[in-house]
Protein backbone atom coordinates (compact mmCIF):
# COMPACT_ATOMS: atom_id res chain seq x y z
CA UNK A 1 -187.78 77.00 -67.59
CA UNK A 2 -190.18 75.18 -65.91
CA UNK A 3 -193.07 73.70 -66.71
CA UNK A 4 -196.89 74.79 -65.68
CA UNK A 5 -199.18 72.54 -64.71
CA UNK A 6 -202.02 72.19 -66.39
CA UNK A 7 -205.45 71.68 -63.92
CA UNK A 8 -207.08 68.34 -64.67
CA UNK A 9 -203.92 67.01 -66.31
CA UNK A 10 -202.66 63.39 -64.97
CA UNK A 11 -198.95 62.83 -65.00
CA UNK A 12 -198.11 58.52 -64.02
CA UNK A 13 -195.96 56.59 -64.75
CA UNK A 14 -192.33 56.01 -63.86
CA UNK A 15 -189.67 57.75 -64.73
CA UNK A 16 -186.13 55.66 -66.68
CA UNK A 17 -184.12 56.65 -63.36
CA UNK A 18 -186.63 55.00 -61.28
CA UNK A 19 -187.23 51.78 -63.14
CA UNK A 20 -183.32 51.31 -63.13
CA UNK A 21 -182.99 51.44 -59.46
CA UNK A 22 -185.65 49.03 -59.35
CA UNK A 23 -184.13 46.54 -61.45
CA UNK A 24 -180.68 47.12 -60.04
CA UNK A 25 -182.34 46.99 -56.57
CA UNK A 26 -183.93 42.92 -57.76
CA UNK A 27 -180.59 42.18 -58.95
CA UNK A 28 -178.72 43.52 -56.65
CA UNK A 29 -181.02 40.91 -54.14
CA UNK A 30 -181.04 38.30 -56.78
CA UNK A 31 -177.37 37.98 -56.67
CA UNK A 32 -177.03 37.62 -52.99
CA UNK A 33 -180.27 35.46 -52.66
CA UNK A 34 -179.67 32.89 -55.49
CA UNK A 35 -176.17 31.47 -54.06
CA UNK A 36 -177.35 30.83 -51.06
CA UNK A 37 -180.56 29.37 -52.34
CA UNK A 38 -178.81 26.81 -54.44
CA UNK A 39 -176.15 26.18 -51.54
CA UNK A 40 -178.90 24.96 -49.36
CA UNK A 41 -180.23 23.39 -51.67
CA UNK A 42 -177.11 21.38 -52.38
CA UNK A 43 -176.80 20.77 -48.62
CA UNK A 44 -179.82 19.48 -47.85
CA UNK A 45 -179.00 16.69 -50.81
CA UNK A 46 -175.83 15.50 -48.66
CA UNK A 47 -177.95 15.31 -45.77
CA UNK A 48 -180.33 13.16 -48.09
CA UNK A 49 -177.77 11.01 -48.43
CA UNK A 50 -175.80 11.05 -45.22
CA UNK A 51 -178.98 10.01 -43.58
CA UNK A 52 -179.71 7.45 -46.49
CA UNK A 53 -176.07 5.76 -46.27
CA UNK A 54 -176.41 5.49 -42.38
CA UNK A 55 -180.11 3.45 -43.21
CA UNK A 56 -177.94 1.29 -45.37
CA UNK A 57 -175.11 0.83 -42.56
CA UNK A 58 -177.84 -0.67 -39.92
CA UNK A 59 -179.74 -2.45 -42.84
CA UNK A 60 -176.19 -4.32 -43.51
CA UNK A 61 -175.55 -4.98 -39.78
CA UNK A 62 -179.73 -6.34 -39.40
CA UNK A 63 -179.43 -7.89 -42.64
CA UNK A 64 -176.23 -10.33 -41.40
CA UNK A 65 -177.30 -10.92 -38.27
CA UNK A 66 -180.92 -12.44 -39.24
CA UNK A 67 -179.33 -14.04 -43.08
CA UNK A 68 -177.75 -17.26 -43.27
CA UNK A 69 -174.93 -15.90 -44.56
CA UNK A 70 -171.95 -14.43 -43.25
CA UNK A 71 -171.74 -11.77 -46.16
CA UNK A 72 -173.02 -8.55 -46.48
CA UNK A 73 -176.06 -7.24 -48.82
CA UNK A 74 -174.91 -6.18 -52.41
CA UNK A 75 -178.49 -5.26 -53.67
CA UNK A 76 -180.38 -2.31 -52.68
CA UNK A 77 -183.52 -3.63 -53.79
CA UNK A 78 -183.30 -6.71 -51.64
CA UNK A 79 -182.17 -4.42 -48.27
CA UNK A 80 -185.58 -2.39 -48.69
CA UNK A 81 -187.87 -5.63 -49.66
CA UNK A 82 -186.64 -7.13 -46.48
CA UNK A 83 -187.53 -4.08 -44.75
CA UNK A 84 -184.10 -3.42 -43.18
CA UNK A 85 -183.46 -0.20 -45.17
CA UNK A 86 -186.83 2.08 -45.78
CA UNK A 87 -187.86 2.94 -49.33
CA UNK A 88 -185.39 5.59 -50.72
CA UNK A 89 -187.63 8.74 -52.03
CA UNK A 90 -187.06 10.02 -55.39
CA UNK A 91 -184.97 7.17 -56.65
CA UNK A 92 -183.71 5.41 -59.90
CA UNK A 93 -182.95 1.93 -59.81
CA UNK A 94 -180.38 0.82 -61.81
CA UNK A 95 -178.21 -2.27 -62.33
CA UNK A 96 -177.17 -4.99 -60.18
CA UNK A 97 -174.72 -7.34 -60.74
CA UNK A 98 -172.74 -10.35 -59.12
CA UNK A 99 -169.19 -12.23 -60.62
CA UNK A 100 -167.60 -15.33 -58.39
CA UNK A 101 -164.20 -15.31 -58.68
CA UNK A 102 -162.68 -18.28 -57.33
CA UNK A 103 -163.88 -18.42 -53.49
CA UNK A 104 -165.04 -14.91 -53.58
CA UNK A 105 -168.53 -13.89 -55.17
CA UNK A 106 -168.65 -9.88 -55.45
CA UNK A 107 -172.07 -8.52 -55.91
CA UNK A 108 -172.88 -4.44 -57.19
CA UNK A 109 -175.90 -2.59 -57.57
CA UNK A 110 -176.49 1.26 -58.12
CA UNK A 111 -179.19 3.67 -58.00
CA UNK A 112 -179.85 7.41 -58.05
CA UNK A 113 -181.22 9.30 -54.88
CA UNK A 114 -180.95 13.34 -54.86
CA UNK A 115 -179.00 13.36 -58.05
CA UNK A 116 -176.48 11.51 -56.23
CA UNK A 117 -175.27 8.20 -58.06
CA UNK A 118 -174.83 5.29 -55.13
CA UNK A 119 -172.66 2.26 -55.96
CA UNK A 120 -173.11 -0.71 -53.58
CA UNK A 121 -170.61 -3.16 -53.97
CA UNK A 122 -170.11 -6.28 -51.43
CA UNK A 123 -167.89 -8.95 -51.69
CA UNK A 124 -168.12 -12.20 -49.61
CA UNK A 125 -165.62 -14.98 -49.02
CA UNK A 126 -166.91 -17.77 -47.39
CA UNK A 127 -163.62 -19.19 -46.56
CA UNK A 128 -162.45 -16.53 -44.97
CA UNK A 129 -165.36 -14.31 -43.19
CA UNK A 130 -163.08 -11.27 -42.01
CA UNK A 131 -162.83 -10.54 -45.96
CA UNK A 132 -166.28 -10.02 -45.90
CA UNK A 133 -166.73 -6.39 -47.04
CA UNK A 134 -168.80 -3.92 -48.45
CA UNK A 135 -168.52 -0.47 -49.96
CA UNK A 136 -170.60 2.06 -51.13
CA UNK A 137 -169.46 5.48 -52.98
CA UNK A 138 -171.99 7.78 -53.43
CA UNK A 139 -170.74 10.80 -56.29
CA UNK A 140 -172.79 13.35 -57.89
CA UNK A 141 -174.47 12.80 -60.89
CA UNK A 142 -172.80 15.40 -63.24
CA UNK A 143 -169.61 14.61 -61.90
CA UNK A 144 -169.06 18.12 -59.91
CA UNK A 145 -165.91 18.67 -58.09
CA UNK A 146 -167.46 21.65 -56.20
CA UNK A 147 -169.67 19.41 -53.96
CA UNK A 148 -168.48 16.34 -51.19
CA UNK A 149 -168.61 12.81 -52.34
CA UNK A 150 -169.13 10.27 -49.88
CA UNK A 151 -168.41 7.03 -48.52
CA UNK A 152 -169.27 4.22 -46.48
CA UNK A 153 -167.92 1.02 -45.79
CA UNK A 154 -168.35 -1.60 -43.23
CA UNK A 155 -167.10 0.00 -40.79
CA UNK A 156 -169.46 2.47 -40.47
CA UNK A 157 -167.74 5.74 -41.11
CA UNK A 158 -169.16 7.57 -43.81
CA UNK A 159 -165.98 9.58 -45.71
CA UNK A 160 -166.56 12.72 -47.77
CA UNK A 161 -163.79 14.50 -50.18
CA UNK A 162 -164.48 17.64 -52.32
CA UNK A 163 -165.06 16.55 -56.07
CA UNK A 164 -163.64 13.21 -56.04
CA UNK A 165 -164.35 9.66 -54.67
CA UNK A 166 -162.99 9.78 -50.84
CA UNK A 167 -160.29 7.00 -49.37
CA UNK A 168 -159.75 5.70 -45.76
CA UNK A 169 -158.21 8.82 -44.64
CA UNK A 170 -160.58 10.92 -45.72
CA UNK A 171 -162.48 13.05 -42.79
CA UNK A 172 -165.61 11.71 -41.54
CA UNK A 173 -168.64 13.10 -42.70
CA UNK A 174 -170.90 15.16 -40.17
């Protein structure tokens, strides 16, 4: 039986079958949307600091050259005060520490840029120059194994591995 209409008489609203193809329709584009929003969001962090750890690679090499010393840097703070590495944005500084052993004086220092955890840590030898070195491993914060950690040593290859610190034949980072 159907139902007469009555002249005058308003009938809104939405009906239960159309409000739950609305919601599954937002869902439906929240699912797909919100993975992909968090993986660019992710990337653009390693390209933070990709193009951060490159900064520190020429600060090192400008930093050598012009210092009396044959070392390499093992404080972040004193790179950007010298103006060889710019200001890192949205950064925690942290400790910094040095310990001589013998001949050999190894220097660290860490800090936090795009909830990536950077440890510098250089070691310098004055009787023997070539052992001059310097690392730095840069790790996620919360310790993910879903994203790349990277690294960079004097050499100037920066190394990424999924979820864990990389090693010397890891692949280059791009």
């Amino acid at each position: 039986m159907r139902r007469r209409k009555v002249p005058g008489q308003y009938r809104g609203g939405f009906t239960l079958i159309e409000l739950l193809i609305a919601v599954a329709v937002v869902g439906l584009l929240a699912a797909i949307a919100i993975p992909s929003y968090l993986n660019f969001v992710q990337r653009a962090r390693e390209v933070a600091v990709i193009q951060y750890l490159r900064e520190v690679h020429k600060g090192q090499q400008e930093w050598r050259l012009e210092s009396d010393s044959a070392g390499y840097c093992g404080d972040f703070d004193e790179l950007e005060e010298t103006g060889f590495v710019p200001d890192a944005v949205n950064f925690v500084r942290t400790r910094r520490r040095s310990v001589q052993r013998g001949q050999a004086t190894r220097t660290t220092s860490s800090r936090v840029i795009q909830k990536y955890q950077l440890d510098l840590t250089s070691t310098e030898n004055p009787s023997d120059p070539s052992l001059n070195t310097y690392t730095i491993y840069a790790s996620p914060q919360d310790g993910s194994t879903k994203v790349r950690w990277f690294s960079l040593d004097q050499t100037g290859v920066i190394r990424y591995r999924m979820g864990r610190r990389p090693t010397a034949t890891s692949p280059p980072a791009t």
